[in-house]
N, C-alpha and C. Protein backbone atom coordinates (compact mmCIF):
# COMPACT_ATOMS: atom_id res chain seq x y z
N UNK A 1 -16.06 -11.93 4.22
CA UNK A 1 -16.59 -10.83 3.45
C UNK A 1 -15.58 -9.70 3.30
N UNK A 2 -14.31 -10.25 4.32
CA UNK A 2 -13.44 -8.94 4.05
C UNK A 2 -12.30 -9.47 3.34
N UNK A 3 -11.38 -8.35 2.61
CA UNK A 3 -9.93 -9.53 2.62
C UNK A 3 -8.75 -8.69 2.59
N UNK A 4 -8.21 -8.69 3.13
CA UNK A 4 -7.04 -7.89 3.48
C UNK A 4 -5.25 -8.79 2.76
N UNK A 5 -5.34 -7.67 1.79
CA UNK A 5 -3.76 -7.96 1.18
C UNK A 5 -3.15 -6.97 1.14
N UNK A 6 -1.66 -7.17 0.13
CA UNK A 6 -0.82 -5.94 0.31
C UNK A 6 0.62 -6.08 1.68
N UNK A 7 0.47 -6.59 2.33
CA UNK A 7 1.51 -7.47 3.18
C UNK A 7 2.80 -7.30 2.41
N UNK A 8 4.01 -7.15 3.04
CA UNK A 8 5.29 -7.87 2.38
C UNK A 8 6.46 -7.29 3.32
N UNK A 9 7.32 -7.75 3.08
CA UNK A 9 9.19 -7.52 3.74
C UNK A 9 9.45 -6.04 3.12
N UNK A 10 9.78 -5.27 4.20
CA UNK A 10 10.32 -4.01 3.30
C UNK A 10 11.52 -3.87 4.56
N UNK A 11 12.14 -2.39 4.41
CA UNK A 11 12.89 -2.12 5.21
C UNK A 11 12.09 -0.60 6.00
N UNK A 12 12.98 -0.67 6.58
CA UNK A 12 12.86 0.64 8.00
C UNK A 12 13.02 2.16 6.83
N UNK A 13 11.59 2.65 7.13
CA UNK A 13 11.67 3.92 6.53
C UNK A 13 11.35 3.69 5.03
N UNK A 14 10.70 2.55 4.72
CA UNK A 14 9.76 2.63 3.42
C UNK A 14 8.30 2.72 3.46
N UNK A 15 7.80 2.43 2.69
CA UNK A 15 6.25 2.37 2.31
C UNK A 15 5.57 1.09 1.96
N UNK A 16 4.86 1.13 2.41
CA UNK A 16 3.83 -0.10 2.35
C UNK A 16 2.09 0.66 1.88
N UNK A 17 1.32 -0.07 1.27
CA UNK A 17 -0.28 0.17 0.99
C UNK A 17 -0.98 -0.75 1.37
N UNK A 18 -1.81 -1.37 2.40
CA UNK A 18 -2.61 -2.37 2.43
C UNK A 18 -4.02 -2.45 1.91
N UNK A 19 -4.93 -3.03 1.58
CA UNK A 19 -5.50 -2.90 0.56
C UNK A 19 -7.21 -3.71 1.57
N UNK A 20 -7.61 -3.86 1.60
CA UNK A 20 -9.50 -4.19 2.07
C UNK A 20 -10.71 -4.12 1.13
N UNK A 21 -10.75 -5.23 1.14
CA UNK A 21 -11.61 -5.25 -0.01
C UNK A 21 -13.15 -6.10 0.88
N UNK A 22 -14.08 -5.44 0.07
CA UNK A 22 -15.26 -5.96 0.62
C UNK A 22 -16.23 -7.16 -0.55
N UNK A 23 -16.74 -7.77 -0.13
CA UNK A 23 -17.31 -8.62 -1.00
C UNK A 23 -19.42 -8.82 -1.12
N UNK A 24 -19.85 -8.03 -1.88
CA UNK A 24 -21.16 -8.26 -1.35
C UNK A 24 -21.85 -7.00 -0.84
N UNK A 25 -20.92 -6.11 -0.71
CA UNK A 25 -21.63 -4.84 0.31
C UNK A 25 -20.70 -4.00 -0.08
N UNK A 26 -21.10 -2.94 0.58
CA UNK A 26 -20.20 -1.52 0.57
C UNK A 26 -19.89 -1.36 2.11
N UNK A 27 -19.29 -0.34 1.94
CA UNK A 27 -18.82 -0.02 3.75
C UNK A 27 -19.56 1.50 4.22
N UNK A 28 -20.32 1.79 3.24
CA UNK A 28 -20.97 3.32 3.91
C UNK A 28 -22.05 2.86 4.78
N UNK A 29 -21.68 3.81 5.38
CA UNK A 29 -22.22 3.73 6.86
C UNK A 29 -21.28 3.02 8.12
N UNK A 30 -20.94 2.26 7.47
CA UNK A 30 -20.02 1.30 8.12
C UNK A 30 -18.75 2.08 8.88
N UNK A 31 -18.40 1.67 10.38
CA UNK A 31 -17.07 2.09 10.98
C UNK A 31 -16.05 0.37 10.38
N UNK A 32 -15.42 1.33 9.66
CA UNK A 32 -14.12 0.31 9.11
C UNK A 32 -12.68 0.98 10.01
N UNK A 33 -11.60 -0.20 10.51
CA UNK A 33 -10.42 0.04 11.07
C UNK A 33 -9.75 -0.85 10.82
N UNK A 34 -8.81 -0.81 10.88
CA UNK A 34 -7.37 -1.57 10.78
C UNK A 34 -6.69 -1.78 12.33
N UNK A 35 -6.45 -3.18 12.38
CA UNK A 35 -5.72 -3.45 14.08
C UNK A 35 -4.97 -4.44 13.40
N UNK A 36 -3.70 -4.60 14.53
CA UNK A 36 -2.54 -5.49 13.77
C UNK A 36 -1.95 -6.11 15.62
N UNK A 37 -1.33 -7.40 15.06
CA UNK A 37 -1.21 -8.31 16.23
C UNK A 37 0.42 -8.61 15.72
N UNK A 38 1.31 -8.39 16.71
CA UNK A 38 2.50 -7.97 16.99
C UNK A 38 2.54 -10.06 17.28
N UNK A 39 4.08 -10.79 17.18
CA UNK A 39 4.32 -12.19 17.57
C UNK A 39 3.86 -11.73 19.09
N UNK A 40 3.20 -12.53 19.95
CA UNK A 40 3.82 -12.74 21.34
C UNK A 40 2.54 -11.21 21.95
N UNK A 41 1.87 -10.40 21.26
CA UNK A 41 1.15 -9.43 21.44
C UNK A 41 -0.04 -9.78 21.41
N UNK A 42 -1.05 -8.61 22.34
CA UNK A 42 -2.24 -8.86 21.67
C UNK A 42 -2.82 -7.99 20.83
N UNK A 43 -3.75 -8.01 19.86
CA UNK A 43 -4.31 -7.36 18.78
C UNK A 43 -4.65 -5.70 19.17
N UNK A 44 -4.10 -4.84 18.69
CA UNK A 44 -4.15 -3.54 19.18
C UNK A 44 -4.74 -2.74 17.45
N UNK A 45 -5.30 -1.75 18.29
CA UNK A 45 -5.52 -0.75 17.22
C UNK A 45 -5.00 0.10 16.40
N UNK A 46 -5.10 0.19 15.53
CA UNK A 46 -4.11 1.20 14.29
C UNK A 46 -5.19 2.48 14.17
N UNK A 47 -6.59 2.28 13.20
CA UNK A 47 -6.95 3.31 13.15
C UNK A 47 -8.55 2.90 12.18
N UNK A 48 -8.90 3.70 12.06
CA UNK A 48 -10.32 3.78 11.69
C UNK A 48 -11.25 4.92 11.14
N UNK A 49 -11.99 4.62 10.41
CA UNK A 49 -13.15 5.67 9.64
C UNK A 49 -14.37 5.17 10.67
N UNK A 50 -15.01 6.54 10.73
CA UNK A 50 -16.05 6.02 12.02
C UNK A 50 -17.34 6.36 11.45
N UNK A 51 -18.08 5.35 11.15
CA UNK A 51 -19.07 5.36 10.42
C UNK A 51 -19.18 6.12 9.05
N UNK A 52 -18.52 6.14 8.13
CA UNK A 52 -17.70 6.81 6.60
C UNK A 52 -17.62 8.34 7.27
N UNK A 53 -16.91 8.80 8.68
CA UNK A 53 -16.75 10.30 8.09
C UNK A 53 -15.03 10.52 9.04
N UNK A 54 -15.09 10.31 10.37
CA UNK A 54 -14.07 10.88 11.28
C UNK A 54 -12.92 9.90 10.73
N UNK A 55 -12.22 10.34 11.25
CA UNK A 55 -10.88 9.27 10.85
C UNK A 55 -9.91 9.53 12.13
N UNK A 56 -9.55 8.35 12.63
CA UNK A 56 -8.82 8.20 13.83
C UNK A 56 -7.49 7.20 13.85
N UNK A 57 -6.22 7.67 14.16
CA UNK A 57 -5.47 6.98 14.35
C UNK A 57 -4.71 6.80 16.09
N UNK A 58 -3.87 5.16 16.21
CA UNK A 58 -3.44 5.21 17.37
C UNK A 58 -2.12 6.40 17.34
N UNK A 59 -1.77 6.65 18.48
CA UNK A 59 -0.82 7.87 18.97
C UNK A 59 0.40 6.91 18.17
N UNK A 60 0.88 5.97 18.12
CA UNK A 60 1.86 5.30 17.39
C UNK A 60 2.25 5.30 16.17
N UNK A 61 0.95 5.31 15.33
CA UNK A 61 1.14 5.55 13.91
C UNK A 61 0.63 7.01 13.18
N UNK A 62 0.03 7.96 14.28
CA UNK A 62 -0.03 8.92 13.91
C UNK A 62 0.77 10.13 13.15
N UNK A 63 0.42 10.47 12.10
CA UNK A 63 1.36 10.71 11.29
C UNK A 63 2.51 10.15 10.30
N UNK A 64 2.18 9.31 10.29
CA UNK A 64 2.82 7.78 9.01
C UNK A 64 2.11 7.06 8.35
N UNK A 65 0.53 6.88 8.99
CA UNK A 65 -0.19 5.95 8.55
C UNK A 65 -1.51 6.61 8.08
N UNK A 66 -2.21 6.52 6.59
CA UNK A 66 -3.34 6.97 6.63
C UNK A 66 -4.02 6.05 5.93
N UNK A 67 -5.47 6.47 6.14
CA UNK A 67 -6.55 5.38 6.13
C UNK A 67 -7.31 5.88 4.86
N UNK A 68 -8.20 5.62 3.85
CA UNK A 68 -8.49 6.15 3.25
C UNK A 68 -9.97 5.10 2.60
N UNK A 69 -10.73 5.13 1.49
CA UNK A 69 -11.52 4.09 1.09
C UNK A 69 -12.22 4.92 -0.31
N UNK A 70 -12.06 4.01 -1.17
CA UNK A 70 -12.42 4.74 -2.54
C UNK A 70 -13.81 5.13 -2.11
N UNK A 71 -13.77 5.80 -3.59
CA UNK A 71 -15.54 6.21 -3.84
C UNK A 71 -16.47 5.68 -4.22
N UNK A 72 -16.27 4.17 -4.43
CA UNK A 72 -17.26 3.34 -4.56
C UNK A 72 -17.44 2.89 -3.11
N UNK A 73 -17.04 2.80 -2.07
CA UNK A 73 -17.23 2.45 -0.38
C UNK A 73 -16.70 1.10 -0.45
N UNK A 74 -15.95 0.00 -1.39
CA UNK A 74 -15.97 -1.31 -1.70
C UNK A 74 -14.40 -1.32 -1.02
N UNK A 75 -14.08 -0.87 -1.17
CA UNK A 75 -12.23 -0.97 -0.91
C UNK A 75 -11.12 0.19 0.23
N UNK A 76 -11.08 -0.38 1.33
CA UNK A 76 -10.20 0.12 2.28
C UNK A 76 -8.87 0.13 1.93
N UNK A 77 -7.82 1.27 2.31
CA UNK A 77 -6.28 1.35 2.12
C UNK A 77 -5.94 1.31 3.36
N UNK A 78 -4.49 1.72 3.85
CA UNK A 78 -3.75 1.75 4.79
C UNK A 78 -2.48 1.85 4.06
N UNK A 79 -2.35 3.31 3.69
CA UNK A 79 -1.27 3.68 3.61
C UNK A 79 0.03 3.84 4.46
N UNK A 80 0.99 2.94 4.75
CA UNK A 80 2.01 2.78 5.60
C UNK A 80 3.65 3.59 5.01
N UNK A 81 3.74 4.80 5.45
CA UNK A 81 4.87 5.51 5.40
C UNK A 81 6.10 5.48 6.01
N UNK A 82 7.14 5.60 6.46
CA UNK A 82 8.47 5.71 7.39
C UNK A 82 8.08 4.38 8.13
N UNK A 83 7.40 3.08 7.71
CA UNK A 83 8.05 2.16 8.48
C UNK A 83 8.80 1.85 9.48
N UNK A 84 8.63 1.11 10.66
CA UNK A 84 9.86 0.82 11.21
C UNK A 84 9.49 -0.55 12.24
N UNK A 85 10.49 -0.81 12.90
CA UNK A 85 10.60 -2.23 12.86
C UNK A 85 9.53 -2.61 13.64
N UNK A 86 8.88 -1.83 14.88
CA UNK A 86 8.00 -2.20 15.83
C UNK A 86 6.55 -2.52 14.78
N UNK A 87 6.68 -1.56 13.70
CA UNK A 87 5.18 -1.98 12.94
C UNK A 87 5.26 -3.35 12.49
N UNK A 88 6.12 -4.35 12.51
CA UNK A 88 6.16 -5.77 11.94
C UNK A 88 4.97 -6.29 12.74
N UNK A 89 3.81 -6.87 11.84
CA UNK A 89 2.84 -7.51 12.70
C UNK A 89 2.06 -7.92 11.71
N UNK A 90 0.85 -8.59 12.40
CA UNK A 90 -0.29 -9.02 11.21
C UNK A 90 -1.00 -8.24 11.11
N UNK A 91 -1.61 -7.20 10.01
CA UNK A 91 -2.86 -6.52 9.72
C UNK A 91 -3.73 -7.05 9.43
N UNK A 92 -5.05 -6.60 10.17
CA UNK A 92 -6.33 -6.90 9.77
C UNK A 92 -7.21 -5.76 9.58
N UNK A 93 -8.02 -6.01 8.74
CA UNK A 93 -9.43 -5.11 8.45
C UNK A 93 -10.38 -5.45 9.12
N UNK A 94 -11.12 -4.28 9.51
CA UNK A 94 -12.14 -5.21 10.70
C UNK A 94 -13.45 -3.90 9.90
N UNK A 95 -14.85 -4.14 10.46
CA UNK A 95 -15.97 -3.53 9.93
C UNK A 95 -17.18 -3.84 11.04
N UNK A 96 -17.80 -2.51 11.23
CA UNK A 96 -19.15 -2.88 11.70
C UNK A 96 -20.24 -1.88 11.50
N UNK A 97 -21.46 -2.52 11.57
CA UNK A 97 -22.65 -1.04 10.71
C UNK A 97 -22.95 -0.57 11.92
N UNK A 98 -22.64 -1.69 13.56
CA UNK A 98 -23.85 -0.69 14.19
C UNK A 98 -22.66 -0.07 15.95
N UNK A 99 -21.29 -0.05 15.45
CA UNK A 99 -20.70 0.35 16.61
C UNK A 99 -20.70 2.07 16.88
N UNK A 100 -20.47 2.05 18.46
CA UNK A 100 -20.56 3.55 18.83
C UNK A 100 -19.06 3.81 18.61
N UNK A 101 -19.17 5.51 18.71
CA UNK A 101 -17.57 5.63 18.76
C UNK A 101 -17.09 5.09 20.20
N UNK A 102 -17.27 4.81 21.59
CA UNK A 102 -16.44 4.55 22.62
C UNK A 102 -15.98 3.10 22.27
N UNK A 103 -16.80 2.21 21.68
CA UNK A 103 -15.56 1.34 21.01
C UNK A 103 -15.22 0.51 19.67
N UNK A 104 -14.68 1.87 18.77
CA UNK A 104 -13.74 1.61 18.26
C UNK A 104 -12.53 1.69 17.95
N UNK A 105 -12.19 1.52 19.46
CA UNK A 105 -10.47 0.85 19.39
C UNK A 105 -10.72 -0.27 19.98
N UNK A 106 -12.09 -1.29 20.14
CA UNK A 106 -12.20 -2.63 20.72
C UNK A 106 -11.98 -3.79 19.70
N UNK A 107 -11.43 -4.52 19.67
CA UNK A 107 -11.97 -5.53 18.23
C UNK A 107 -12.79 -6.54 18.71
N UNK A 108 -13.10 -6.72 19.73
CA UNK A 108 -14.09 -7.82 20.07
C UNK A 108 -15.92 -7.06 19.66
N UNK A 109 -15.95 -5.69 19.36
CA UNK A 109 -17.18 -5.07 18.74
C UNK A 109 -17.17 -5.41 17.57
N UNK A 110 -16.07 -5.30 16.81
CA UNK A 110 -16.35 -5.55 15.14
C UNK A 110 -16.74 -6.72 14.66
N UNK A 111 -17.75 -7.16 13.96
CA UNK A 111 -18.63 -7.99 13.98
C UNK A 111 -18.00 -8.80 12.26
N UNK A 112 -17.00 -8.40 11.46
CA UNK A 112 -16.15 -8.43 10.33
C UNK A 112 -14.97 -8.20 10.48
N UNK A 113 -14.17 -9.07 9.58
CA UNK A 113 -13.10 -9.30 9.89
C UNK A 113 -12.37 -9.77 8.54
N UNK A 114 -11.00 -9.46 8.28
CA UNK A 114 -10.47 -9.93 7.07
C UNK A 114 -9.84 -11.34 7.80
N UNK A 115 -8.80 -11.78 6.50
CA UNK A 115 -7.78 -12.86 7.39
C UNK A 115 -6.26 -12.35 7.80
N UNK A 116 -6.25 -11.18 7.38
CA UNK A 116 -4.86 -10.65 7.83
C UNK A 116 -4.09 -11.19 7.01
N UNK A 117 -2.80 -10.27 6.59
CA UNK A 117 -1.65 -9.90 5.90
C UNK A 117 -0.86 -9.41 6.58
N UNK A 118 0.63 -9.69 6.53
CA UNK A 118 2.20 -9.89 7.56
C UNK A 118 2.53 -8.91 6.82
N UNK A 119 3.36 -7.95 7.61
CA UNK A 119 3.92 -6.90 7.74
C UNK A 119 5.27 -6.83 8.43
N UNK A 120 6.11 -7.51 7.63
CA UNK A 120 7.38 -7.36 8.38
C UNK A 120 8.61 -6.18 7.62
N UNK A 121 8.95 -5.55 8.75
CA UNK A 121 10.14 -4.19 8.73
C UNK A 121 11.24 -5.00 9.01
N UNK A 122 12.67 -4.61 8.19
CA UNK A 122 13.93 -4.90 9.23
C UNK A 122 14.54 -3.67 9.14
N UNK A 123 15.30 -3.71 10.17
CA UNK A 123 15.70 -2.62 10.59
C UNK A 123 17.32 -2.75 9.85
């Protein structure tokens, strides 16, 4: 129900947009986030709209990365700024109607899920 594109090869200190699209539903109400899985890592958090209002990012991408979702509620971004090589990983979109805020930085709560799009930086 989710699908996450927008992926590609850039270099260190460009821009990237990732894109979430919903199929069937809207996302209001909904806590929507973005987590990305590094080779050899496990799936960590990027950032999130918490139930359509707060917006939270990890201490890592804070300030490079913003989250955003049109005004129809159908379509998530992830605006990716100053790049750099540690962000190379897989992004995913993740969604849920009925999580608290203590966890969403979990992904085993989000009950939706895209298939993820590669994100590779070279330095």
């Amino acid at each position: 129900q989710l699908q996450a594109s927008g992926g590609g090869l850039v270099q260190a200190g460009d821009s990237l947009r990732l894109s979430c699209a919903a199929s069937g539903r809207t996302f209001r109400g909904y806590t929507m986030a973005w987590f990305r899985q590094a080779p050899g890592k496990e799936r960590e958090f990027v950032g999130a709209i918490f139930r359509s209002s707060g917006i939270y990012y990890a201490d890592s991408v804070k300030g490079r990365f913003t989250i955003s979702i049109d005004n129809a509620r159908i379509t998530m971004y992830l605006q990716m700024d100053n790049l750099k090589s540690e962000d190379t990983a897989v992004y995913y979109c993740a969604g849920d109607r009925n999580l608290i805020y203590s966890s969403m930085r979990i992904d085993g709560q989000y009950d939706y899920w895209g298939q993820g799009t590669q994100v590779t930086v070279s330095s």
